[in-house]
C-alpha atoms as a PDB file:
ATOM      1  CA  UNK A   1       6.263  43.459 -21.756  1.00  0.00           C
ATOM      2  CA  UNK A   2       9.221  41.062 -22.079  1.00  0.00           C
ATOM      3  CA  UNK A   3       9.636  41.023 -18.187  1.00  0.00           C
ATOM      4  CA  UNK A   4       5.657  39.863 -17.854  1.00  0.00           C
ATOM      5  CA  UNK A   5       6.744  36.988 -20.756  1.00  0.00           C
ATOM      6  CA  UNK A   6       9.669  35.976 -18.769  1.00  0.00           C
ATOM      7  CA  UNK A   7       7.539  36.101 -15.007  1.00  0.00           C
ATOM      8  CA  UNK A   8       4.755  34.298 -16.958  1.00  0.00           C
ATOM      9  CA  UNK A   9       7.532  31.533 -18.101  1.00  0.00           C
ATOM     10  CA  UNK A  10       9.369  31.071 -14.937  1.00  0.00           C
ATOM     11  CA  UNK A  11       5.984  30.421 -13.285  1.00  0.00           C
ATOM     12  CA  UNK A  12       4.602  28.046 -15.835  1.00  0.00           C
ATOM     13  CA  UNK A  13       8.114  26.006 -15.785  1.00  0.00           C
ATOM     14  CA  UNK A  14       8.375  26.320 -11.756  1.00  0.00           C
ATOM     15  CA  UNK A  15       4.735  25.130 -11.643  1.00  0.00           C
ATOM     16  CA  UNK A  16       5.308  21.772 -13.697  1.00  0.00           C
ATOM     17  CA  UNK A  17       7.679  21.128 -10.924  1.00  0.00           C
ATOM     18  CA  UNK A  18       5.272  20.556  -8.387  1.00  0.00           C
ATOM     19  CA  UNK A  19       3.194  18.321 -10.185  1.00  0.00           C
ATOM     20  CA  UNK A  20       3.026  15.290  -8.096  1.00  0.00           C
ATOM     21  CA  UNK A  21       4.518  11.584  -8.698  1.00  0.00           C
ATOM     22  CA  UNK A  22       1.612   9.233  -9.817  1.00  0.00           C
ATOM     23  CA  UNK A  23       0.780   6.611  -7.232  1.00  0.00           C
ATOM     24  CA  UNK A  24       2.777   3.359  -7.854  1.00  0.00           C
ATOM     25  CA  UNK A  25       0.377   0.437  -8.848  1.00  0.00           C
ATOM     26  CA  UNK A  26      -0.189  -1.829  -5.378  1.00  0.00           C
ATOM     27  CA  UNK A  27       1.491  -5.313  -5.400  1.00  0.00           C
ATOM     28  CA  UNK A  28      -1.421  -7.826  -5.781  1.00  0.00           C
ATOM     29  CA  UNK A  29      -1.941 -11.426  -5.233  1.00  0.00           C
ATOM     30  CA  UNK A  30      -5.059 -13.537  -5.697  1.00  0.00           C
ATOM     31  CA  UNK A  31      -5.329 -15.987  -3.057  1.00  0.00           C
ATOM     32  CA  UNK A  32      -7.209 -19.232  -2.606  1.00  0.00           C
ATOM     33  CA  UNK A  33      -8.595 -18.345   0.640  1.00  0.00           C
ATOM     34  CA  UNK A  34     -11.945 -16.451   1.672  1.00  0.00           C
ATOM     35  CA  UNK A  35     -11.433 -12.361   1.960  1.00  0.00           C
ATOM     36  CA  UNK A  36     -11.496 -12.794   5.921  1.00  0.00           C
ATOM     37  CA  UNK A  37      -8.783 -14.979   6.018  1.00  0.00           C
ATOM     38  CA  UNK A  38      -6.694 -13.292   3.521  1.00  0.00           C
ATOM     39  CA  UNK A  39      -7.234 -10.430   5.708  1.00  0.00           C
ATOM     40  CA  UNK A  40      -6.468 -12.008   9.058  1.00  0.00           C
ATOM     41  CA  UNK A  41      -3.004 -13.084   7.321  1.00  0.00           C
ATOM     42  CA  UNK A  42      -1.881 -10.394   6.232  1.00  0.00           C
ATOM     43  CA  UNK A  43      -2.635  -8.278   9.944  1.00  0.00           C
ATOM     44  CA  UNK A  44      -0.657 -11.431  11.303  1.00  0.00           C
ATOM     45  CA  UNK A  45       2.218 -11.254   9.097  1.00  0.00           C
ATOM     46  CA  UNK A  46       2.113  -7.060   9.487  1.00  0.00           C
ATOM     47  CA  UNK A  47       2.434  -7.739  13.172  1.00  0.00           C
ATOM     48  CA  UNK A  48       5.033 -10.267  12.783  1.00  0.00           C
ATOM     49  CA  UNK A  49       7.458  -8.100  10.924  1.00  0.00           C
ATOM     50  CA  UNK A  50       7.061  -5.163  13.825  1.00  0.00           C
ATOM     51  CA  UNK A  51       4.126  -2.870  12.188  1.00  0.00           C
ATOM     52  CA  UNK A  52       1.420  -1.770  14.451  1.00  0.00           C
ATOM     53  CA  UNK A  53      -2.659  -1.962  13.053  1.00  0.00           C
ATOM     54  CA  UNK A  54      -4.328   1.152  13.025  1.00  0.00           C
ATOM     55  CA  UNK A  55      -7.580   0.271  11.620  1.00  0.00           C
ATOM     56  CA  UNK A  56      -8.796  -2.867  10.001  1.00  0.00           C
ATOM     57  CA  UNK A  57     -12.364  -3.105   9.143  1.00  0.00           C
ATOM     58  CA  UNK A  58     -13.230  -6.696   7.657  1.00  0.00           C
ATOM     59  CA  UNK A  59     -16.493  -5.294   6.138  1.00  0.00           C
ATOM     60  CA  UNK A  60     -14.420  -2.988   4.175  1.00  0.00           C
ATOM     61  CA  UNK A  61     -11.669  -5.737   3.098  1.00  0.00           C
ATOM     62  CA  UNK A  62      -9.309  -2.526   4.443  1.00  0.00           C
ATOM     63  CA  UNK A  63      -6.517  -2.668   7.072  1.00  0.00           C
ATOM     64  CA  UNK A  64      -4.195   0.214   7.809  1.00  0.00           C
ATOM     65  CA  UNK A  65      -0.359  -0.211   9.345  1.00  0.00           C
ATOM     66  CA  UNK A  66       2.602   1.587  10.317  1.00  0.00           C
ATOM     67  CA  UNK A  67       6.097   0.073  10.972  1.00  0.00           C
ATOM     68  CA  UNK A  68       7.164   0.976  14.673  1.00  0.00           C
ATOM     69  CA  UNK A  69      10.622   1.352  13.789  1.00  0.00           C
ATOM     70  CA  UNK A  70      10.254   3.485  10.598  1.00  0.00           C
ATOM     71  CA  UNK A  71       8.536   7.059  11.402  1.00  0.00           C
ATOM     72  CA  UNK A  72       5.761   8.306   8.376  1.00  0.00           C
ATOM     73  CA  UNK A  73       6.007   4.319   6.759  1.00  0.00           C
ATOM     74  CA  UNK A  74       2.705   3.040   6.198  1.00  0.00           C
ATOM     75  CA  UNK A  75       1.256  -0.308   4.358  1.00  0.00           C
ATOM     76  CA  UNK A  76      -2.866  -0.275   3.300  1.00  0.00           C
ATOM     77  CA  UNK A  77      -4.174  -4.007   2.552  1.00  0.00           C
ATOM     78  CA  UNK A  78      -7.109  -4.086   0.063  1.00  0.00           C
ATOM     79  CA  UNK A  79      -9.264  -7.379   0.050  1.00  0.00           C
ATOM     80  CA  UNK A  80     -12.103  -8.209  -2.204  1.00  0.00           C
ATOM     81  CA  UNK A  81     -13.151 -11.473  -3.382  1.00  0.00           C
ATOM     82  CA  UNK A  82     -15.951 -13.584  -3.258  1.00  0.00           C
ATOM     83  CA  UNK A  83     -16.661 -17.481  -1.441  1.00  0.00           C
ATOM     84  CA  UNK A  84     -13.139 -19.403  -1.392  1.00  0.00           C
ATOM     85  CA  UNK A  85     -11.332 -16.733  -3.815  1.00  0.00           C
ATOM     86  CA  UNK A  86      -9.398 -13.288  -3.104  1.00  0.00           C
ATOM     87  CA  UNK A  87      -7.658 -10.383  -4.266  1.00  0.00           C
ATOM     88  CA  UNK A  88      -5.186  -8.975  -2.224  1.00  0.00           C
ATOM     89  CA  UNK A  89      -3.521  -5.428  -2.898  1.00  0.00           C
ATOM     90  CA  UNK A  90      -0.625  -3.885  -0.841  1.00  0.00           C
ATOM     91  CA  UNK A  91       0.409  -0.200  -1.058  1.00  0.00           C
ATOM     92  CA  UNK A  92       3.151   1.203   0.857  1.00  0.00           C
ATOM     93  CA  UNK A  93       3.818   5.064   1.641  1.00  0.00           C
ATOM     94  CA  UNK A  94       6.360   7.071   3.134  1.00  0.00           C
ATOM     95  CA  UNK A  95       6.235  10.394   4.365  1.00  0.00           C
ATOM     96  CA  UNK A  96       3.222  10.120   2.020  1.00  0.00           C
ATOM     97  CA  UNK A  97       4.912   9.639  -1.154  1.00  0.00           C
ATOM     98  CA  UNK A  98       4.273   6.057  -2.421  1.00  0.00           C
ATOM     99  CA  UNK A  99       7.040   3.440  -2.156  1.00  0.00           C
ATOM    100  CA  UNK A 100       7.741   0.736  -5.262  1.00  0.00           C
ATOM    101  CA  UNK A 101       5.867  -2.436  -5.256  1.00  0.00           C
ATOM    102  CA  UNK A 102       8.899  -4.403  -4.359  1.00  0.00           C
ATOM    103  CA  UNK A 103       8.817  -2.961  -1.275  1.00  0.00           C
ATOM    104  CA  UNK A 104       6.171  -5.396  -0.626  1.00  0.00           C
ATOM    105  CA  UNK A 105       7.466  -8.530  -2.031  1.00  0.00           C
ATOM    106  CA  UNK A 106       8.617  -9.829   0.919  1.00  0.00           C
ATOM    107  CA  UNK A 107       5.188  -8.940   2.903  1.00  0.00           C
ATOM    108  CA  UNK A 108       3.168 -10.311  -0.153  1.00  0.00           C
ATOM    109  CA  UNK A 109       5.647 -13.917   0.457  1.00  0.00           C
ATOM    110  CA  UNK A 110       5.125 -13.849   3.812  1.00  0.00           C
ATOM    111  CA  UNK A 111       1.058 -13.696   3.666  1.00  0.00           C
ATOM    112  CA  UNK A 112       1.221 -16.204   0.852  1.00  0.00           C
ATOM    113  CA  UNK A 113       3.297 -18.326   3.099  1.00  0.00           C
ATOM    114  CA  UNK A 114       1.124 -17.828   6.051  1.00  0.00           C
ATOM    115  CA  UNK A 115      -2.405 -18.723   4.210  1.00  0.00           C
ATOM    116  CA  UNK A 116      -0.097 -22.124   2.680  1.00  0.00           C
ATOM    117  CA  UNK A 117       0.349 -23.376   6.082  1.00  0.00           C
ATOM    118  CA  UNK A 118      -3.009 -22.506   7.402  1.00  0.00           C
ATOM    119  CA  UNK A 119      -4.728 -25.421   4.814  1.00  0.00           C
END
């Protein structure tokens, strides 16, 4: 009986150890620029700094990047907005575990930078 109570507690403490990390929150900016440009930006700027596009779908506000000299790191842009106005959100992965959002600063200064100098 007391080695079924010990199995059953080694599993149940060995399990909680595989619970996975929660996401980290995307880095977001709201931009004064319509959701196609803020889009177009940010694949410009991702190109720029050496990543390669994978997908980008401007109907879906959604573009997908890896960096060429980084193996299993990956950035997804998020656009939504409305007219002149929109909401940008950067997530960064590696090796599918998500990376802080200051990973992104940097990116997020860059496409801020980029949509400044486009008015």
């Amino acid at each position: 009986m007391s080695r079924r109570l010990g199995a059953l507690l080694l599993a149940l403490v060995l399990a909680g150890c595989a619970t996975p990390r929660p996401a980290a929150s995307p880095t977001e900016l709201t931009l004064a620029a319509p959701p196609e440009t803020a889009l177009e930006a940010a694949a410009e700027a991702l190109m720029a700094g050496g990543y390669v596009v994978r997908h980008a779908d401007a109907s879906l506000g959604r573009l997908e990047a890896v960096f060429s000299r980084w193996p299993g790191y990956r950035v997804l842009v998020e656009v939504e907005g409305e007219g002149e106005r929109s909401r940008l959100g950067l997530a960064a992965t590696r090796g599918g575990r998500a990376l802080p959002p200051r990973t992104l600063e940097a990116l997020a200064a860059e496409i801020a930078a980029r949509l400044a100098t486009a008015d």
